[in-house]
Structures are given as C-alpha cells and as structure tokens.
C-alpha atoms as a PDB file:
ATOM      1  CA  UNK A   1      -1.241 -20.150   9.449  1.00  0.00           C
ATOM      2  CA  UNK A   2       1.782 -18.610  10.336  1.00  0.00           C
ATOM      3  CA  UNK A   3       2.971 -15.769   7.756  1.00  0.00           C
ATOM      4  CA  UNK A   4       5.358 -13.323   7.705  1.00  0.00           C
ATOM      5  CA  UNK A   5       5.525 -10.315   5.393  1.00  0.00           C
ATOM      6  CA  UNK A   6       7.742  -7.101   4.562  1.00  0.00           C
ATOM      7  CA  UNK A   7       6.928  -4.372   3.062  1.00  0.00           C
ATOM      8  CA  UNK A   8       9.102  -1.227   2.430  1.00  0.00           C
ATOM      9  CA  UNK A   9       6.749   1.255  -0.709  1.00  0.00           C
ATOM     10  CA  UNK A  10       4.426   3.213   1.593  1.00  0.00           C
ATOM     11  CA  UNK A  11       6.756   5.776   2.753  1.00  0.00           C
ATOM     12  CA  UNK A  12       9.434   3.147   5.868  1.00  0.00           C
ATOM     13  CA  UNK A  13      10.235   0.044   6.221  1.00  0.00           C
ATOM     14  CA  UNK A  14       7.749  -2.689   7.953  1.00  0.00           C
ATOM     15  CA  UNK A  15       7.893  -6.189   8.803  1.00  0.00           C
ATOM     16  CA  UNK A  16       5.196  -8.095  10.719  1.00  0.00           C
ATOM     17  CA  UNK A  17       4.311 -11.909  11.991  1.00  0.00           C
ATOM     18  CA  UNK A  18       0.551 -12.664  11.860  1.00  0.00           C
ATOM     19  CA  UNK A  19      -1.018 -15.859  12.729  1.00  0.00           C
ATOM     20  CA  UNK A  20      -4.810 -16.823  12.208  1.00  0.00           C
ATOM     21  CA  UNK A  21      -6.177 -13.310  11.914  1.00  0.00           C
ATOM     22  CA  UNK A  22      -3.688 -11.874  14.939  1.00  0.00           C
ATOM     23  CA  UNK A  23      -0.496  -9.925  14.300  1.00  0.00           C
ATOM     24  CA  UNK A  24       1.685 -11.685  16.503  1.00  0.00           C
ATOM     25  CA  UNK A  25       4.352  -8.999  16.621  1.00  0.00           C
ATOM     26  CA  UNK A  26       5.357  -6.164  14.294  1.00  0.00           C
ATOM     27  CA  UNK A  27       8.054  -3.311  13.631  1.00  0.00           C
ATOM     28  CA  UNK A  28       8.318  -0.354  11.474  1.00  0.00           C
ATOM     29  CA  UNK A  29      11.134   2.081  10.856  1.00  0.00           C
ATOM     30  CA  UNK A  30      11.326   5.164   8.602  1.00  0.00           C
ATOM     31  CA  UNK A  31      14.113   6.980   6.557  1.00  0.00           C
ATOM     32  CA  UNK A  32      16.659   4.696   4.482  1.00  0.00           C
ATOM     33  CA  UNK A  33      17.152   1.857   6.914  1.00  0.00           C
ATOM     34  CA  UNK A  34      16.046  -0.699   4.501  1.00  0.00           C
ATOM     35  CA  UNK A  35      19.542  -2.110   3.735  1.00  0.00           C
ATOM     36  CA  UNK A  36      21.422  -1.591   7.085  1.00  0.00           C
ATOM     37  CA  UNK A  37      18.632  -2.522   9.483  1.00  0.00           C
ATOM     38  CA  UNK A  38      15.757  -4.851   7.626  1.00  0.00           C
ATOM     39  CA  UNK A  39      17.330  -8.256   8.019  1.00  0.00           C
ATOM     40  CA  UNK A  40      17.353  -7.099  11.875  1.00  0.00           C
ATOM     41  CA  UNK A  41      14.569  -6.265  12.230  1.00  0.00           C
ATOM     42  CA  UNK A  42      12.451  -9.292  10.223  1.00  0.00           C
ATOM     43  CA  UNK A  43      14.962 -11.597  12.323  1.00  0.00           C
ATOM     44  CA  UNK A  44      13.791  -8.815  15.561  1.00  0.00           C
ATOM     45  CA  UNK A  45       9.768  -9.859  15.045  1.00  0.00           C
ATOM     46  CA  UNK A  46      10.013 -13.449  14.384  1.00  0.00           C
ATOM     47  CA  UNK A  47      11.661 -13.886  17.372  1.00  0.00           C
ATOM     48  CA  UNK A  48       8.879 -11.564  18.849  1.00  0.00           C
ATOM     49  CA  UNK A  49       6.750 -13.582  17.723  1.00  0.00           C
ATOM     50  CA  UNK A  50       8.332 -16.885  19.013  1.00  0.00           C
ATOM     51  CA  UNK A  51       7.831 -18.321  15.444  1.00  0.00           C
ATOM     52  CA  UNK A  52      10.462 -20.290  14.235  1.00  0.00           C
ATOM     53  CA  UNK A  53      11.547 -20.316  10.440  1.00  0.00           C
ATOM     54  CA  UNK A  54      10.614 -23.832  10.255  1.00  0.00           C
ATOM     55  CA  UNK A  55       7.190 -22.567  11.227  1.00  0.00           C
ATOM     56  CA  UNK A  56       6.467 -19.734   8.855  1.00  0.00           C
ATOM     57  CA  UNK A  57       3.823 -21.294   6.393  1.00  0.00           C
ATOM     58  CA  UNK A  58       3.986 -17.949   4.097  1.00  0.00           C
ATOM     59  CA  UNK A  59       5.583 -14.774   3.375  1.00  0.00           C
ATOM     60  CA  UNK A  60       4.108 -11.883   1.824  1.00  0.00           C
ATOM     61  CA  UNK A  61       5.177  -8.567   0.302  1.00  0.00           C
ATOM     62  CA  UNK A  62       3.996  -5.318  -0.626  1.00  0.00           C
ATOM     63  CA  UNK A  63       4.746  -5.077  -4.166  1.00  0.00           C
ATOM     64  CA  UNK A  64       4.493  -0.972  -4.579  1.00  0.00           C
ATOM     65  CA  UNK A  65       3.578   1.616  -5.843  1.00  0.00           C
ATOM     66  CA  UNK A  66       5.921   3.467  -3.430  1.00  0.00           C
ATOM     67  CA  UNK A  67       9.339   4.322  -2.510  1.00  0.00           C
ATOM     68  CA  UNK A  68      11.850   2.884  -5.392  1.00  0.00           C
ATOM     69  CA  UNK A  69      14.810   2.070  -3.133  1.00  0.00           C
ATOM     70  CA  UNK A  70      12.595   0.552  -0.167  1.00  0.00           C
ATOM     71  CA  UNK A  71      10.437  -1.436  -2.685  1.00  0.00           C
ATOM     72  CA  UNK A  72      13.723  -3.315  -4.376  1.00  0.00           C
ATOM     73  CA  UNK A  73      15.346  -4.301  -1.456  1.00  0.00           C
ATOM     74  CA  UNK A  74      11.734  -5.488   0.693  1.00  0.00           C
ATOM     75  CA  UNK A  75      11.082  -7.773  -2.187  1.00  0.00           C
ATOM     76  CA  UNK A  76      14.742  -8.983  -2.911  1.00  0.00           C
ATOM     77  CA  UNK A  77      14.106 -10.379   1.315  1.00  0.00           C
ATOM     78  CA  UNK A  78      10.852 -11.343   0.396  1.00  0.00           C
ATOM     79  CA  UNK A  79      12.026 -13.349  -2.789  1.00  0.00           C
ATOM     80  CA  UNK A  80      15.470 -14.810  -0.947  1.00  0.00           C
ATOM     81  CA  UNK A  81      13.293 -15.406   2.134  1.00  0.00           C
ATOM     82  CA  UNK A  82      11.081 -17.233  -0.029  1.00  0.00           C
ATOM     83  CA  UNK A  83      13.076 -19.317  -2.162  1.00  0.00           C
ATOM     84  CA  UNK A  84      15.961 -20.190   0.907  1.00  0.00           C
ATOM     85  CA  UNK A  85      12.902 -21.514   3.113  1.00  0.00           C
ATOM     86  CA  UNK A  86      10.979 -22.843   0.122  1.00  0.00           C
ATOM     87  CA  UNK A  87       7.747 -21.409   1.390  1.00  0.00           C
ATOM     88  CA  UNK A  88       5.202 -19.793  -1.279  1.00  0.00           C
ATOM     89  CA  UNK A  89       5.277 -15.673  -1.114  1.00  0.00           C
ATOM     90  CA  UNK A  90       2.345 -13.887  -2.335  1.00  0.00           C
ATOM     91  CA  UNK A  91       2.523 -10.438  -3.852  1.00  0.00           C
ATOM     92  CA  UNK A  92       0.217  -7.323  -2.547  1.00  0.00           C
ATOM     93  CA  UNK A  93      -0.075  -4.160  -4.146  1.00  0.00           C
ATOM     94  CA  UNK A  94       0.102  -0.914  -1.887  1.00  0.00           C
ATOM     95  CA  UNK A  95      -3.136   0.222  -3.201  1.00  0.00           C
ATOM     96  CA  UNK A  96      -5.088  -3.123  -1.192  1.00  0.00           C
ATOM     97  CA  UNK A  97      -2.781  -2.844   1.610  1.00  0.00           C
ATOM     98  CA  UNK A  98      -3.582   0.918   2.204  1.00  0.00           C
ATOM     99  CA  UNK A  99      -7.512   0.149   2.211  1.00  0.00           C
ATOM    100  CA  UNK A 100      -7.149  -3.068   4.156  1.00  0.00           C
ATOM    101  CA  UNK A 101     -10.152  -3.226   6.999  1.00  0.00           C
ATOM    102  CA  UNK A 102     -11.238  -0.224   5.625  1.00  0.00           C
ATOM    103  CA  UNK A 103     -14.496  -1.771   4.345  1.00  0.00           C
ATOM    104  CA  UNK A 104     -14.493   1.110   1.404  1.00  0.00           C
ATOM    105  CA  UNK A 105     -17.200   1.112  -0.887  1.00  0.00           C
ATOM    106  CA  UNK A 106     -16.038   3.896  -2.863  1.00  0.00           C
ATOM    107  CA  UNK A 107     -12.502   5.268  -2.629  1.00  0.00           C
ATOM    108  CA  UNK A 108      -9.457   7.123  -3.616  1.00  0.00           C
ATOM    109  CA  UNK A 109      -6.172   5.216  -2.515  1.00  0.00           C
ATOM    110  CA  UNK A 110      -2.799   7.556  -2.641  1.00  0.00           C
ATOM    111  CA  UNK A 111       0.720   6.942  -2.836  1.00  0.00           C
ATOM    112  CA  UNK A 112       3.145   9.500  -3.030  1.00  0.00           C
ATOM    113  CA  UNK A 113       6.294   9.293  -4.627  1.00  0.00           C
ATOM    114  CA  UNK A 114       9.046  12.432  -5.832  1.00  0.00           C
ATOM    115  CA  UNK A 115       7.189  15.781  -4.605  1.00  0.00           C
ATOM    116  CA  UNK A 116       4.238  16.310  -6.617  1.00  0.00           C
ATOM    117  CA  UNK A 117       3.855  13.108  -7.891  1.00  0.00           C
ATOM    118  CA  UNK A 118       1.389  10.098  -6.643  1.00  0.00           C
ATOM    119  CA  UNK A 119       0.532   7.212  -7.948  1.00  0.00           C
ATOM    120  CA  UNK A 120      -3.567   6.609  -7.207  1.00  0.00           C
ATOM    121  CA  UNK A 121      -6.412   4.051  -7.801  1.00  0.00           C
ATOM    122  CA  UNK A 122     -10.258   5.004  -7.483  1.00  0.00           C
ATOM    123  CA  UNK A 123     -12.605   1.633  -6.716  1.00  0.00           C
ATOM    124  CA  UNK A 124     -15.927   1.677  -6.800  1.00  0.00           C
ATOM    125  CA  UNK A 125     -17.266  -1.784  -7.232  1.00  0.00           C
ATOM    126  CA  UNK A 126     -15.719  -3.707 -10.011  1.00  0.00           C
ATOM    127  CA  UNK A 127     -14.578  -0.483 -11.606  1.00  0.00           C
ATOM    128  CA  UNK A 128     -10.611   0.269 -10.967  1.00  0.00           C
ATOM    129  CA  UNK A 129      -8.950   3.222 -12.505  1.00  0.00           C
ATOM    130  CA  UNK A 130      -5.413   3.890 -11.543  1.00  0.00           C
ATOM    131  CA  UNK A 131      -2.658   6.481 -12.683  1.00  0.00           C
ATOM    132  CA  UNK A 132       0.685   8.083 -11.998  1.00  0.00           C
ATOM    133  CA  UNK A 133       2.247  10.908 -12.261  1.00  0.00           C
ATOM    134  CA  UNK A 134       1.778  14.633 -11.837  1.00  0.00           C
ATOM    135  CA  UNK A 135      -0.988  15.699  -8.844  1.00  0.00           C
ATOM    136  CA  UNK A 136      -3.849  17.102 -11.631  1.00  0.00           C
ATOM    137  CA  UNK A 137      -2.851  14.871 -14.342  1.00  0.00           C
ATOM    138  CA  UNK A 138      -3.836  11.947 -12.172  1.00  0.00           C
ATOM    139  CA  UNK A 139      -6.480  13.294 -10.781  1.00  0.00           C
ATOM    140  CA  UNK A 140      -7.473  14.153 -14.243  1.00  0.00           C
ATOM    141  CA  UNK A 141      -7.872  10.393 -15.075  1.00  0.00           C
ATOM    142  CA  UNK A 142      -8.932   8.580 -12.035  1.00  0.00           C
ATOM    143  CA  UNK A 143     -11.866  11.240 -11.496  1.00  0.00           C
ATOM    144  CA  UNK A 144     -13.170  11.850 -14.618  1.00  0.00           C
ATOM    145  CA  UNK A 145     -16.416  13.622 -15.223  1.00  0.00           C
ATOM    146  CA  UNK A 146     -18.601  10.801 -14.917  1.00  0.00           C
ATOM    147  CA  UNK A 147     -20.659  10.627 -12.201  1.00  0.00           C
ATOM    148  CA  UNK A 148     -17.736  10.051  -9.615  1.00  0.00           C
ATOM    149  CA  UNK A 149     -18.632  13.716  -7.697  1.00  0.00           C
ATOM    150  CA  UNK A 150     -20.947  13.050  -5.332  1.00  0.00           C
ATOM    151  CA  UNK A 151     -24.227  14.998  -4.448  1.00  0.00           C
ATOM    152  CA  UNK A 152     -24.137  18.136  -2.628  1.00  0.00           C
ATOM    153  CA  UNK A 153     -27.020  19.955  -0.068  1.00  0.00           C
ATOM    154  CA  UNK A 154     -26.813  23.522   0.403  1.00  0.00           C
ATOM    155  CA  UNK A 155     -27.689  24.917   3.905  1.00  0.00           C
ATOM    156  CA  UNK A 156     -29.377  27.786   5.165  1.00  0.00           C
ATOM    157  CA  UNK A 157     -25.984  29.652   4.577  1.00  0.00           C
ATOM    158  CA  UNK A 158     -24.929  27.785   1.294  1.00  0.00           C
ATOM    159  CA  UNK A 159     -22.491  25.691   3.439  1.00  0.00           C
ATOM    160  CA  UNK A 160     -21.821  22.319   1.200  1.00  0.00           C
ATOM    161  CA  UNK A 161     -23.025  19.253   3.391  1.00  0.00           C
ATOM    162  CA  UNK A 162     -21.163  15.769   3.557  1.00  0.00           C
ATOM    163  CA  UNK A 163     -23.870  13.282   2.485  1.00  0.00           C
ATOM    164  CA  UNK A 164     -23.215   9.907   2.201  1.00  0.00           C
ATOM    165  CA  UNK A 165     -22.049  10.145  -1.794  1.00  0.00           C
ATOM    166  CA  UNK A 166     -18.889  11.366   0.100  1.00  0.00           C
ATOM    167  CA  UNK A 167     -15.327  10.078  -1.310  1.00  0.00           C
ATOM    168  CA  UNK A 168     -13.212   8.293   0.709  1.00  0.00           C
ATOM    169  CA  UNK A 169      -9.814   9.031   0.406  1.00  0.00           C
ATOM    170  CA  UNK A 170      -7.085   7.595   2.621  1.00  0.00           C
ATOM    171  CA  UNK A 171      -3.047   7.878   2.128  1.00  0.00           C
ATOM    172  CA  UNK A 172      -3.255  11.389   0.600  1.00  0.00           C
ATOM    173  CA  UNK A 173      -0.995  14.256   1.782  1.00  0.00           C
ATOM    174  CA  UNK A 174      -2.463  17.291   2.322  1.00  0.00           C
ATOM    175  CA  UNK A 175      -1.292  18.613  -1.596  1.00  0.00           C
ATOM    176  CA  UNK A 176      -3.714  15.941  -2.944  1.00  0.00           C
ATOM    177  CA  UNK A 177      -6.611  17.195  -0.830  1.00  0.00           C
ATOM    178  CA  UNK A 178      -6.278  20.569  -1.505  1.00  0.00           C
ATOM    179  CA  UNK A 179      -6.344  19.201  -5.215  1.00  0.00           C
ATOM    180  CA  UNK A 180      -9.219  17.624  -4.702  1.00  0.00           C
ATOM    181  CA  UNK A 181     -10.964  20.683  -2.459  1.00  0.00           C
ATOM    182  CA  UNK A 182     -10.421  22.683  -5.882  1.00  0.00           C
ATOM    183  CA  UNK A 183     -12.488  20.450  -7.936  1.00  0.00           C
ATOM    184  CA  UNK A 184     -15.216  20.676  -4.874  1.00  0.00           C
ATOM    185  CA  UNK A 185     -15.278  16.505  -4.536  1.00  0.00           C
ATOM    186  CA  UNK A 186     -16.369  16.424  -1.051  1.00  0.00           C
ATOM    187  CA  UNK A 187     -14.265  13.715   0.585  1.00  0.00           C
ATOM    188  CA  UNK A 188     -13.855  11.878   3.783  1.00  0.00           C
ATOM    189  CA  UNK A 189     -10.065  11.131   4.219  1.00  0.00           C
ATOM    190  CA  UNK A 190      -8.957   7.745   6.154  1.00  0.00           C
ATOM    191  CA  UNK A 191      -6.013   6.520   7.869  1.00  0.00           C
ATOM    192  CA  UNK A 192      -5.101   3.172   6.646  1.00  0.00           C
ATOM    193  CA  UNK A 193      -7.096   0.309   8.814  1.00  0.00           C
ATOM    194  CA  UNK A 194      -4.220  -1.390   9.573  1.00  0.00           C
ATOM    195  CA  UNK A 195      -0.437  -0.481  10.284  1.00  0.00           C
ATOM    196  CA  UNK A 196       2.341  -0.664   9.706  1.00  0.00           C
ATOM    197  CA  UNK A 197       2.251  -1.972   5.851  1.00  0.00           C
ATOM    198  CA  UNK A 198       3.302  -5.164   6.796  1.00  0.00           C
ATOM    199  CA  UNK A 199       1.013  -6.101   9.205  1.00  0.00           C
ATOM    200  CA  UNK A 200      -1.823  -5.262   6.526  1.00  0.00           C
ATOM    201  CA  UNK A 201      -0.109  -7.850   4.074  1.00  0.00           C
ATOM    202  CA  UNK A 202       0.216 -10.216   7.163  1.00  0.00           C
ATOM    203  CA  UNK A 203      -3.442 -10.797   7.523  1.00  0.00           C
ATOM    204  CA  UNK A 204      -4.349 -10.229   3.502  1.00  0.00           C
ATOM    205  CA  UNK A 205      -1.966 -13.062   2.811  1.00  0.00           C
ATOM    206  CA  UNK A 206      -3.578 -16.087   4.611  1.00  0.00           C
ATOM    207  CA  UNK A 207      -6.485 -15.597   2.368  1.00  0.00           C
ATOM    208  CA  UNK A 208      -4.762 -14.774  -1.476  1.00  0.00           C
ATOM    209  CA  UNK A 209      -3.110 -17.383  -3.810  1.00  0.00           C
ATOM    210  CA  UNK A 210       0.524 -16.943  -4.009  1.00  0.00           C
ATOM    211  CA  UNK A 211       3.115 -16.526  -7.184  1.00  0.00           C
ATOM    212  CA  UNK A 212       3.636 -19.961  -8.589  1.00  0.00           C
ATOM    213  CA  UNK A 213       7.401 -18.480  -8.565  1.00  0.00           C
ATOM    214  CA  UNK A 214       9.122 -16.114  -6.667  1.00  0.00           C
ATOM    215  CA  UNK A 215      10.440 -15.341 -10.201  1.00  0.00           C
ATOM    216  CA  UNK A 216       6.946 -13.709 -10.937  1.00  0.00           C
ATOM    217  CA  UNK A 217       7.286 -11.377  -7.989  1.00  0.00           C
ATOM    218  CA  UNK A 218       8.136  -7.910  -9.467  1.00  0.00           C
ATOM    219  CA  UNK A 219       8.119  -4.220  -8.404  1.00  0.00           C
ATOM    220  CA  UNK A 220       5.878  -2.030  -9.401  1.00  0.00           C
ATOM    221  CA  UNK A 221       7.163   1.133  -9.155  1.00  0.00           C
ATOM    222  CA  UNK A 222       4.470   3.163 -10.221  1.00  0.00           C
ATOM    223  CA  UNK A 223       6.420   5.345 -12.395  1.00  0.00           C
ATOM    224  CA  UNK A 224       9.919   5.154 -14.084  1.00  0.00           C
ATOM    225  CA  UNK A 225      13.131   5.936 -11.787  1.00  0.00           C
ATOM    226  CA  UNK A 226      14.325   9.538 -12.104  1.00  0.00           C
ATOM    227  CA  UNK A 227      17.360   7.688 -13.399  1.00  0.00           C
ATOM    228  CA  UNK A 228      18.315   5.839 -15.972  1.00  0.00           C
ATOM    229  CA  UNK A 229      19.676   2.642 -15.231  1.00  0.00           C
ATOM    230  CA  UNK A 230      23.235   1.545 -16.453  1.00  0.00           C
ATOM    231  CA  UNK A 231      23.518  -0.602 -19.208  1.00  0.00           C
ATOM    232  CA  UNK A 232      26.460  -3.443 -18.756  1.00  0.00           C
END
C-alpha cells in the first residue's frame, strides 16, 4: 500500500511516501513554510518516491496537538488531497505519532505549544490521561499521586538509581524535565522512533481505519488560540 501523509503540529512541516512498511522518500522543513513551500514539497517526495497520484492508496495526517498555524493548513492538504483524489485519509494524533516504534510500556508523550505551555498524555496500558495547559498544572493531572512514581534504590552514597519502574518520556523540552526532576519522577527521556512526523503517520496509516469523511477530519489544537477568532 502506497500512502502518503503530512503532518505540520510537532514543531515543522513534514511530508513522507511510505509503501509496505518502507518510507519511500521523505522531507521536513521548519519555521513558517507551511503555506509558501508545502504543496512543493508533498509534490517534491512523491516524485521522490516515483509514486504517481493515481497510485497513492491513502493519505494520512497528523491531527495535533501542536503548532496552530502548521496544523490548519497540513490538514486543509490532507482533506483537499483527499477529497480531489478520492482516496480515504486517516487521522493520527501527535501523541501516537511521537511514540511510534517506541514500543513504550509506560510513558509521558509532550507537545509544546506558546512558552510554558504543553499539551501531554501519560499511557500505561489501557489507562490514558491527557491535559493542556500550564507546565505544573498538567503535570498536576497526568501524574497524579497514584502509584505513577516509580521505585527508587539508594546507593552507598544515597545516589537515586534508575530501575526499571523508570518513566519514559519522549518530546519534552528541557522546562518539562526539570519539572519533572522537581517532583523526583525518575525518567528516561526518548527521541521519537521515527522522523520526521510524517513518516511516523506513513507507516501507522496502512494499519488504522480511516474517517468515513474527510468532513470528520478536525484539528485538535490542544488548547484554544491566543486569539479570538472573527465573527462574520
């Protein structure tokens, strides 16, 4: 199965071609290049690829938490892309994309959005707990007092040892591990498994259902805009 997927919450913009468990080809730009640049650049890897749009089975998207501007305009591609080629388009959250291949039993998934504020997720299991918002606040939630620190040996010179109860973390900047340092959760922190974004929702894609619609595709932004938008 050919699929292509965009993705444009976790911090640039991404685009990648995957095919049977491969990424074929993929590209990834930071900064606010979104609108001038994406449609190059998705045009830029299918042609990497040597994948015709006749060929492209599926398209994917990362659906946020993330960057507000980058989000709206990778799923209005996604969603055009979609509904021009009439080919199904299935919808991945950032949290799943940033723990892709990670093969997490346990762990803390970050986004950041304005400065100080993060959206997050803690999975252990079947248990999910997500919030956003302020640093503490959503640490607050996510790691509550139950069980979630892990267990600690002391050394010969009352150094704290990892053991295996260890957190995993990966996405967080370094404001969210010192956070976490202060409420002594010992933590292992992890790179995402798979980059860019896009290539990550690539290979996730082959195996989810898609949106019956691309009108069920929506943003999730995580938080509401700083702004408030116009009324007409």
């Amino acid at each position: 199965m050919n699929v292509l997927a965009v993705d444009g919450a976790l911090g640039a913009f991404s685009t990648a071609v995957a095919r049977d468990g491969k990424i074929l080809a993929s590209e990834c730009q930071s900064g606010a290049i979104a609108l001038e640049r994406g449609l190059g650049m998705i045009e830029s890897v299918r042609r990497s690829a040597r994948v015709t749009a006749a060929q492209i089975e599926r398209l994917a998207v990362g659906i946020g938490p993330g960057s507000f501007t980058g989000l709206r305009i990778a799923i209005t591609y996604a969603k055009s892309l979609a509904f021009v080629w009439k080919r199904p388009l299935v919808p991945i959250d950032s949290f799943e994309l940033l723990e892709y291949g990670g093969g997490f039993e346990r762990v803390l998934s970050v986004v950041v959005g304005r400065p100080g504020v993060i959206s997050a997720r803690y999975r252990s299991g079947s248990t999910l707990r997500r919030a956003s918002g302020r640093i503490a606040e959503v640490l607050d939630v996510v790691l509550p007092l139950d069980g979630v620190y892990p267990e600690r040996s002391r050394g010969a010179r009352g150094d704290a040892a990892v053991g295996d109860g260890a957190l995993s973390v990966v996405g967080a900047p370094k404001d969210v591990l010192d956070a976490l340092a202060e409420r002594a959760i010992i933590v292992r922190v992890f790179d995402p498994a798979v980059m860019p974004a896009a290539a990550a929702a690539a290979l996730a894609a082959a195996t989810r259902a898609p949106a019956t619609s691309v009108h069920e595709v929506s943003a999730d932004y995580g938080e509401l805009p700083a702004a408030r938008q116009p009324k007409f």
